[in-house]
PDB file of N, CA and C in Angstrom:
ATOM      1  N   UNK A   1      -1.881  19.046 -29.700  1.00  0.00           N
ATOM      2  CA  UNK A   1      -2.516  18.906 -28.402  1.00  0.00           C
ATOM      3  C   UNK A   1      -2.537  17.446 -27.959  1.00  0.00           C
ATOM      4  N   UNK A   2      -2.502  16.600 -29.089  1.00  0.00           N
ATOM      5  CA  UNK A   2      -2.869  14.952 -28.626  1.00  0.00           C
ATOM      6  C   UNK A   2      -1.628  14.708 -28.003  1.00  0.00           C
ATOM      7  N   UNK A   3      -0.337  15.366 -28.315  1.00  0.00           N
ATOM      8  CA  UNK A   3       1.306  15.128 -28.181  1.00  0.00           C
ATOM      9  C   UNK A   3       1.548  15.119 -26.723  1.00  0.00           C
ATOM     10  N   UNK A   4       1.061  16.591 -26.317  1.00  0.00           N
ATOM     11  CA  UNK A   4       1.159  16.995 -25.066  1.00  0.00           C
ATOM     12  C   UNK A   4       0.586  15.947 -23.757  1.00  0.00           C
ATOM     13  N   UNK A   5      -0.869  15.340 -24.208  1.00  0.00           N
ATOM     14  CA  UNK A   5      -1.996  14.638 -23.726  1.00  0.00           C
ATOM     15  C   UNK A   5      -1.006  13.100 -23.503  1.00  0.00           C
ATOM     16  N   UNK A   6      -0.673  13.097 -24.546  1.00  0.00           N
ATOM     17  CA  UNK A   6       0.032  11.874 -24.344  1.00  0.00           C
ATOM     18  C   UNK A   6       1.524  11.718 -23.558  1.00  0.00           C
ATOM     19  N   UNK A   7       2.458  12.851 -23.927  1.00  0.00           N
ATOM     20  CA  UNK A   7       3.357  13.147 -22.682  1.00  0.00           C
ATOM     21  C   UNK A   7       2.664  13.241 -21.573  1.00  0.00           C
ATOM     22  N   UNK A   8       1.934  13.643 -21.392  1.00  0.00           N
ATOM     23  CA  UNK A   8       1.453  14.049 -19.760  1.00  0.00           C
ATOM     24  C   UNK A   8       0.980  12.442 -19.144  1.00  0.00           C
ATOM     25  N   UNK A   9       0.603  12.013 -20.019  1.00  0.00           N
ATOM     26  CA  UNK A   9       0.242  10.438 -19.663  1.00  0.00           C
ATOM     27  C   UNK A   9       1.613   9.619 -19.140  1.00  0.00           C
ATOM     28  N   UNK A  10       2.345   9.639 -20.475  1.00  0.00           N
ATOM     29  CA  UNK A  10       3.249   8.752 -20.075  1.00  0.00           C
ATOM     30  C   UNK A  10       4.198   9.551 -18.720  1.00  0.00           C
ATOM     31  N   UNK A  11       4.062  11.045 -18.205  1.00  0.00           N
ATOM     32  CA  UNK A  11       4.962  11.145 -16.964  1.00  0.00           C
ATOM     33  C   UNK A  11       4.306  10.711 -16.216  1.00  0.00           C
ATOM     34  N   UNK A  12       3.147  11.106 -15.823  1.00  0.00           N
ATOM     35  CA  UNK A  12       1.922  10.406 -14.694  1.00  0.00           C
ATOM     36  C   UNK A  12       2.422   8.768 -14.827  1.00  0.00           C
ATOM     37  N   UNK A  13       2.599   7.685 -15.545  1.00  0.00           N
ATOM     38  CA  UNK A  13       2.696   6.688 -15.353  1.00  0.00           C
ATOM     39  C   UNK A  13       4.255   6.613 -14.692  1.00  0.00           C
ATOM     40  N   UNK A  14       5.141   7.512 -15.562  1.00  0.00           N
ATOM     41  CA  UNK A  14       6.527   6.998 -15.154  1.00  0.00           C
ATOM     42  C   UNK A  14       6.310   7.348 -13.489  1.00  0.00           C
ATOM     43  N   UNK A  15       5.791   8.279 -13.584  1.00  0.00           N
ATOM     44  CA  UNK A  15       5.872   8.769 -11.414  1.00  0.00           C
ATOM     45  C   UNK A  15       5.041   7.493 -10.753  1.00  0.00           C
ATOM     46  N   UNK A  16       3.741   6.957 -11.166  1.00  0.00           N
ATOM     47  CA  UNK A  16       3.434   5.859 -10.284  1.00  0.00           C
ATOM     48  C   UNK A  16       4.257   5.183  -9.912  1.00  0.00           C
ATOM     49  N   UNK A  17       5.036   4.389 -11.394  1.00  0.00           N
ATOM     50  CA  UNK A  17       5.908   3.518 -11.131  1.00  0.00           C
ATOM     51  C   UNK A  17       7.161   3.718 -10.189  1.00  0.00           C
ATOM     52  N   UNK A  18       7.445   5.025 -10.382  1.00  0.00           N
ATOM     53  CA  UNK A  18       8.719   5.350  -9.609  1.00  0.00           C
ATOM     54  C   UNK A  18       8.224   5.446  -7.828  1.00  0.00           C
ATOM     55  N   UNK A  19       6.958   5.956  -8.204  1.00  0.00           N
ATOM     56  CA  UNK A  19       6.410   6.202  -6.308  1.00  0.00           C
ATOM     57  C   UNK A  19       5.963   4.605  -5.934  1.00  0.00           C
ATOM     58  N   UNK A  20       5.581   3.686  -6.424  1.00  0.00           N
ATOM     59  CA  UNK A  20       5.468   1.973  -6.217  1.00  0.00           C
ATOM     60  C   UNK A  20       6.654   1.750  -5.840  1.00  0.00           C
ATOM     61  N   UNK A  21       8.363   1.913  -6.999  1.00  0.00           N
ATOM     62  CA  UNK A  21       9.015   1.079  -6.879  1.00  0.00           C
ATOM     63  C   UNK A  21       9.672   2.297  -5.239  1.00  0.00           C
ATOM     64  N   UNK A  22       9.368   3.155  -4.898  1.00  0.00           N
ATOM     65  CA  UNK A  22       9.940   3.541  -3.427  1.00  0.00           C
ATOM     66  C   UNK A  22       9.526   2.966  -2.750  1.00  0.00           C
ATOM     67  N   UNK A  23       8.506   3.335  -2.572  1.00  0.00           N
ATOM     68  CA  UNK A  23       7.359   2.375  -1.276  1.00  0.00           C
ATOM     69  C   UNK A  23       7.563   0.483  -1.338  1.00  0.00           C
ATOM     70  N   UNK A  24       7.828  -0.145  -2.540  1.00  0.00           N
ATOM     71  CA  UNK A  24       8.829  -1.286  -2.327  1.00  0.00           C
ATOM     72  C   UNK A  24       9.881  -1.536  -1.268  1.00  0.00           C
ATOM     73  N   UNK A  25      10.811  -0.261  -1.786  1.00  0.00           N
ATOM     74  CA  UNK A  25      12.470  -0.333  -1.726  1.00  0.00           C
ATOM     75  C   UNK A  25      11.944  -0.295  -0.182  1.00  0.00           C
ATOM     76  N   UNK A  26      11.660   1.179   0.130  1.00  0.00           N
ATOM     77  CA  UNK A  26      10.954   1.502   1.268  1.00  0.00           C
ATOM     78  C   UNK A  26      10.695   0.467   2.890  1.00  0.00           C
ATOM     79  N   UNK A  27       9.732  -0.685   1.916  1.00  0.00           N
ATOM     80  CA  UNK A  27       9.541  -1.154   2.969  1.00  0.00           C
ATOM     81  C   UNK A  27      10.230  -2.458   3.492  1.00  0.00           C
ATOM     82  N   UNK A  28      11.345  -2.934   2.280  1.00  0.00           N
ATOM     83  CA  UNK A  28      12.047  -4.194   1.822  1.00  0.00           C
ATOM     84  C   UNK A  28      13.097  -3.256   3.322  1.00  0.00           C
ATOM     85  N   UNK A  29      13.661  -1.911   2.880  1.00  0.00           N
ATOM     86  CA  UNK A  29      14.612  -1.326   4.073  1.00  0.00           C
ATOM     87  C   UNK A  29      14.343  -1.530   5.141  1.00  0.00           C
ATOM     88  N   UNK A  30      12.746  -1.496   5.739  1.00  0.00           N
ATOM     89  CA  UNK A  30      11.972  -1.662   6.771  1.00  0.00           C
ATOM     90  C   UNK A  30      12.499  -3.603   7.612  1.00  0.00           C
ATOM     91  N   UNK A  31      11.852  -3.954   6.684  1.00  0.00           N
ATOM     92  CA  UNK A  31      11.875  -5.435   7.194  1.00  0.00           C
ATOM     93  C   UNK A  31      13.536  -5.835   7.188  1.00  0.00           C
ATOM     94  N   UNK A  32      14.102  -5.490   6.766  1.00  0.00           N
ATOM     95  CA  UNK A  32      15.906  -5.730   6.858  1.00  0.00           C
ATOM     96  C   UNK A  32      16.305  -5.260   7.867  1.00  0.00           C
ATOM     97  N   UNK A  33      15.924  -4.330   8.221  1.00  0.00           N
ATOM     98  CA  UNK A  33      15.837  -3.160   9.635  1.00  0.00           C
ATOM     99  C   UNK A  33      15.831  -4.092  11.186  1.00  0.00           C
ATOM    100  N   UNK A  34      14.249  -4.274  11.001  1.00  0.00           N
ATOM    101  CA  UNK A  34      13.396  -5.371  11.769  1.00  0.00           C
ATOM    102  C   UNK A  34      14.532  -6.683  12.065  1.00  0.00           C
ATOM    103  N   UNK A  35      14.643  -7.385  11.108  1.00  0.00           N
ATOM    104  CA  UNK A  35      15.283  -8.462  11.261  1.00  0.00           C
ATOM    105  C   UNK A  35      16.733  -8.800  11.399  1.00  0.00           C
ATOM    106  N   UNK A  36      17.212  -7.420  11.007  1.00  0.00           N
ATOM    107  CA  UNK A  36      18.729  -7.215  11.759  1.00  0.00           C
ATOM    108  C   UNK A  36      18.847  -6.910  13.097  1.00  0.00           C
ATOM    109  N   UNK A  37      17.769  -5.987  13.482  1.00  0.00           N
ATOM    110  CA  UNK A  37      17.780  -5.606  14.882  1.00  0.00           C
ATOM    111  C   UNK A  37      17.550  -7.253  15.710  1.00  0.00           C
ATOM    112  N   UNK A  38      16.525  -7.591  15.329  1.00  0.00           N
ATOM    113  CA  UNK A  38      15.609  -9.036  16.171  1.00  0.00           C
ATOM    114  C   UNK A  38      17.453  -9.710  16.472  1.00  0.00           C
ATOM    115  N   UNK A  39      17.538 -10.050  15.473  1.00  0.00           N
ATOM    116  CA  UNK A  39      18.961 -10.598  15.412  1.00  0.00           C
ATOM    117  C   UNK A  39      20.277 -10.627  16.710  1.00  0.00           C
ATOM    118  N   UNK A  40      20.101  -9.418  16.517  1.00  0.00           N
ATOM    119  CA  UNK A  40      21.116  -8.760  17.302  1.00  0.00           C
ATOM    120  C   UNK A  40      20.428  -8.250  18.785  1.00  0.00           C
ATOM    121  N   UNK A  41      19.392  -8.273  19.291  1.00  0.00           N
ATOM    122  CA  UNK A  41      17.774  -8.234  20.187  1.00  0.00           C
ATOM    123  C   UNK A  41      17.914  -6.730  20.594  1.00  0.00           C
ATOM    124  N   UNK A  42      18.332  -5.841  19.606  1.00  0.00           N
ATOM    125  CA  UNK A  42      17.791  -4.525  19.556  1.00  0.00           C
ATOM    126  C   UNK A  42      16.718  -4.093  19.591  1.00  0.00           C
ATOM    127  N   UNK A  43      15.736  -3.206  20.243  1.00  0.00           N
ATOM    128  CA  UNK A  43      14.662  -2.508  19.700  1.00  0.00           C
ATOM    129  C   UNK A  43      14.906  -1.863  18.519  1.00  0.00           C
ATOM    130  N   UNK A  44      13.319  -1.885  17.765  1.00  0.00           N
ATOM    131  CA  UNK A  44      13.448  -0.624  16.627  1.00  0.00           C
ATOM    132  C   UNK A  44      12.172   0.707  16.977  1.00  0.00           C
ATOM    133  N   UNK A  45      12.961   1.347  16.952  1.00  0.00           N
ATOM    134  CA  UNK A  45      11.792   2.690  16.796  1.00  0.00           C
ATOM    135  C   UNK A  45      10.980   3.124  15.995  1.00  0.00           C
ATOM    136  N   UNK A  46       9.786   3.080  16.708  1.00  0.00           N
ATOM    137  CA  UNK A  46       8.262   3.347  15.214  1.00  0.00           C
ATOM    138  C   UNK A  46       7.892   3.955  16.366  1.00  0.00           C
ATOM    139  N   UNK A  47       7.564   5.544  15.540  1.00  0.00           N
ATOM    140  CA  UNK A  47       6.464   6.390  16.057  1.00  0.00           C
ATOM    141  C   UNK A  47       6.625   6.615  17.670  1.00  0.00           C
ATOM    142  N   UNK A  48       7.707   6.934  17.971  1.00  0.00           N
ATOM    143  CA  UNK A  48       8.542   7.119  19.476  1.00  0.00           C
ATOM    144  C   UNK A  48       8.304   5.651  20.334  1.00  0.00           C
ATOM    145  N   UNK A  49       7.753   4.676  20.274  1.00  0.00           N
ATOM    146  CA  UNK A  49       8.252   3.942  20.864  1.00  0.00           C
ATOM    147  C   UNK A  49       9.196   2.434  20.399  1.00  0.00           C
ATOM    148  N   UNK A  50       9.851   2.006  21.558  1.00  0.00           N
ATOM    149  CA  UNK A  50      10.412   1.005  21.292  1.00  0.00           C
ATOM    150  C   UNK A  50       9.852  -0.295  21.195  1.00  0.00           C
ATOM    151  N   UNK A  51      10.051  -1.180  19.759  1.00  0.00           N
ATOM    152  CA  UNK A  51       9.709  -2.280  19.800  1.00  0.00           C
ATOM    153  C   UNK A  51      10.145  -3.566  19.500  1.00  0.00           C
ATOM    154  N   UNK A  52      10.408  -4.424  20.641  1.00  0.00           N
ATOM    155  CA  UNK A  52      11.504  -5.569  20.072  1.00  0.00           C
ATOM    156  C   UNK A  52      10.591  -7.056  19.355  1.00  0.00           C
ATOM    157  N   UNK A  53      11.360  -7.393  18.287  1.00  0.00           N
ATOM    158  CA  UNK A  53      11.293  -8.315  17.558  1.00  0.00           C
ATOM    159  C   UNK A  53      11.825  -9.649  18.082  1.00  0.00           C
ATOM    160  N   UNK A  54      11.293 -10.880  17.887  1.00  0.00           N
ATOM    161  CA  UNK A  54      11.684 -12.161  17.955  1.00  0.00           C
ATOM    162  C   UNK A  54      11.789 -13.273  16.533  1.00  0.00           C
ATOM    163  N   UNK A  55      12.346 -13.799  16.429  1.00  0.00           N
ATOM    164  CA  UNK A  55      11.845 -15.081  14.956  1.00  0.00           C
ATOM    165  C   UNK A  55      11.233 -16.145  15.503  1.00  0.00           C
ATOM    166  N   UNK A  56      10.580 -16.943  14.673  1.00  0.00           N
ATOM    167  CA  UNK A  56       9.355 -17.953  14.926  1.00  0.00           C
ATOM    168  C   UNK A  56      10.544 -19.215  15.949  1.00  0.00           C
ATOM    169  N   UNK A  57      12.102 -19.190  15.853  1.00  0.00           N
ATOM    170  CA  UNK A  57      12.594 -20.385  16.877  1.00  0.00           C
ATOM    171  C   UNK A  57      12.586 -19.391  17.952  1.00  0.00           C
ATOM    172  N   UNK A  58      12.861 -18.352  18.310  1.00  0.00           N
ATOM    173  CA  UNK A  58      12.949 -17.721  19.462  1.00  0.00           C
ATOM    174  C   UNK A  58      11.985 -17.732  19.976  1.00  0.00           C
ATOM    175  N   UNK A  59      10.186 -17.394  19.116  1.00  0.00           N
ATOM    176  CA  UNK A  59       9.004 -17.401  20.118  1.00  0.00           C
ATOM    177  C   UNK A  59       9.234 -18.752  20.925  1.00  0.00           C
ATOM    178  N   UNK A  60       9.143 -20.371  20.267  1.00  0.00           N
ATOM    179  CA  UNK A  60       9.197 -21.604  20.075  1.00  0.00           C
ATOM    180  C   UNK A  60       9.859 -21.455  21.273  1.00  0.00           C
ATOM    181  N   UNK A  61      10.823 -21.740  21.251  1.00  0.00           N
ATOM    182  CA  UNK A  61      11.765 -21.652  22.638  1.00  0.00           C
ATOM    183  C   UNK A  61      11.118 -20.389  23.860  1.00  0.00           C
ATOM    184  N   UNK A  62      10.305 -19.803  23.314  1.00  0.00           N
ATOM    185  CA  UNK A  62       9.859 -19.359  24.649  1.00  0.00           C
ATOM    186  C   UNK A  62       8.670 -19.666  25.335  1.00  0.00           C
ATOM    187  N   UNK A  63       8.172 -19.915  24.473  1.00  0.00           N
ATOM    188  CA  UNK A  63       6.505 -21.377  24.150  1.00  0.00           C
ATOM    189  C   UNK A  63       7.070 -22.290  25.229  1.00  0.00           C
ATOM    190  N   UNK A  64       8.193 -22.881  25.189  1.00  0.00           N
ATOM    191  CA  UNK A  64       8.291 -24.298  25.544  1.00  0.00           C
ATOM    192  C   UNK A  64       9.059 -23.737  26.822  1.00  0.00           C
ATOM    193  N   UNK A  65       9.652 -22.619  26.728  1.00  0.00           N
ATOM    194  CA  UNK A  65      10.082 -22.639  28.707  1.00  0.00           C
ATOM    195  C   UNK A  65       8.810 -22.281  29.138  1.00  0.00           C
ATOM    196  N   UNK A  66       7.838 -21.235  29.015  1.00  0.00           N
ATOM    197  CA  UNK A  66       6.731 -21.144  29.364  1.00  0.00           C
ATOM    198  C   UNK A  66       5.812 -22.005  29.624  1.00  0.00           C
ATOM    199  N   UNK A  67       5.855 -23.228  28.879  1.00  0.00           N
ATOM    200  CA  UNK A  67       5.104 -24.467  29.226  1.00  0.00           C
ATOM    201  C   UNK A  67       5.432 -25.649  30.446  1.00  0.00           C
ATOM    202  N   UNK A  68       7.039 -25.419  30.341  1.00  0.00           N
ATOM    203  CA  UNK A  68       7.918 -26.004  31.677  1.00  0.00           C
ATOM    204  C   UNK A  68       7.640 -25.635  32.470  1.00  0.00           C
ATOM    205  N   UNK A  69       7.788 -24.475  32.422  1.00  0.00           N
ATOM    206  CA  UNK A  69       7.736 -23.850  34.051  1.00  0.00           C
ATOM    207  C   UNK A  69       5.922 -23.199  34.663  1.00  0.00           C
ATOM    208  N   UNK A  70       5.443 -24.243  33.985  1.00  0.00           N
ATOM    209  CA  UNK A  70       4.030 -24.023  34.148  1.00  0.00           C
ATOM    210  C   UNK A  70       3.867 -25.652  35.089  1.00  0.00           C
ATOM    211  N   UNK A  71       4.795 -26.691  34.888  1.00  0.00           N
ATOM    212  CA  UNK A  71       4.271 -27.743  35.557  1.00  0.00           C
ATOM    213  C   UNK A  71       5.210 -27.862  36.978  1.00  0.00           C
TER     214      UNK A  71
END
């Protein structure tokens, strides 16, 4: 009975690990996604709508026309 107790342990652990290392992979696919699209100034789709991405020089550069064309 201790045999069994202890298999059952070690699958329960092997599945955490395996359901962690998805939700990793998962979300590493996510952000590669994101930042290929931004890239290329695709939207990405979450939850039916569209949403476009920028990188921190693209906000920057839009900071600073926004500030131009403010004077």
């Amino acid at each position: 009975m201790a045999n069994v107790k202890l298999i059952v342990e070690e699958v329960e652990d092997i599945e955490k690990k395996y359901f962690s290392l998805g939700v990793e992979v998962g979300i590493k696919l996510m952000m590669d996604k994101i930042q290929k699209h931004s890239a290329q100034g695709k939207p990405v789709l979450a939850n039916g709508e569209l949403y476009f991405f920028k990188d921190a020089r693209q906000n920057l550069i839009d900071i600073m026309d926004d500030l131009e064309s403010c004077k």
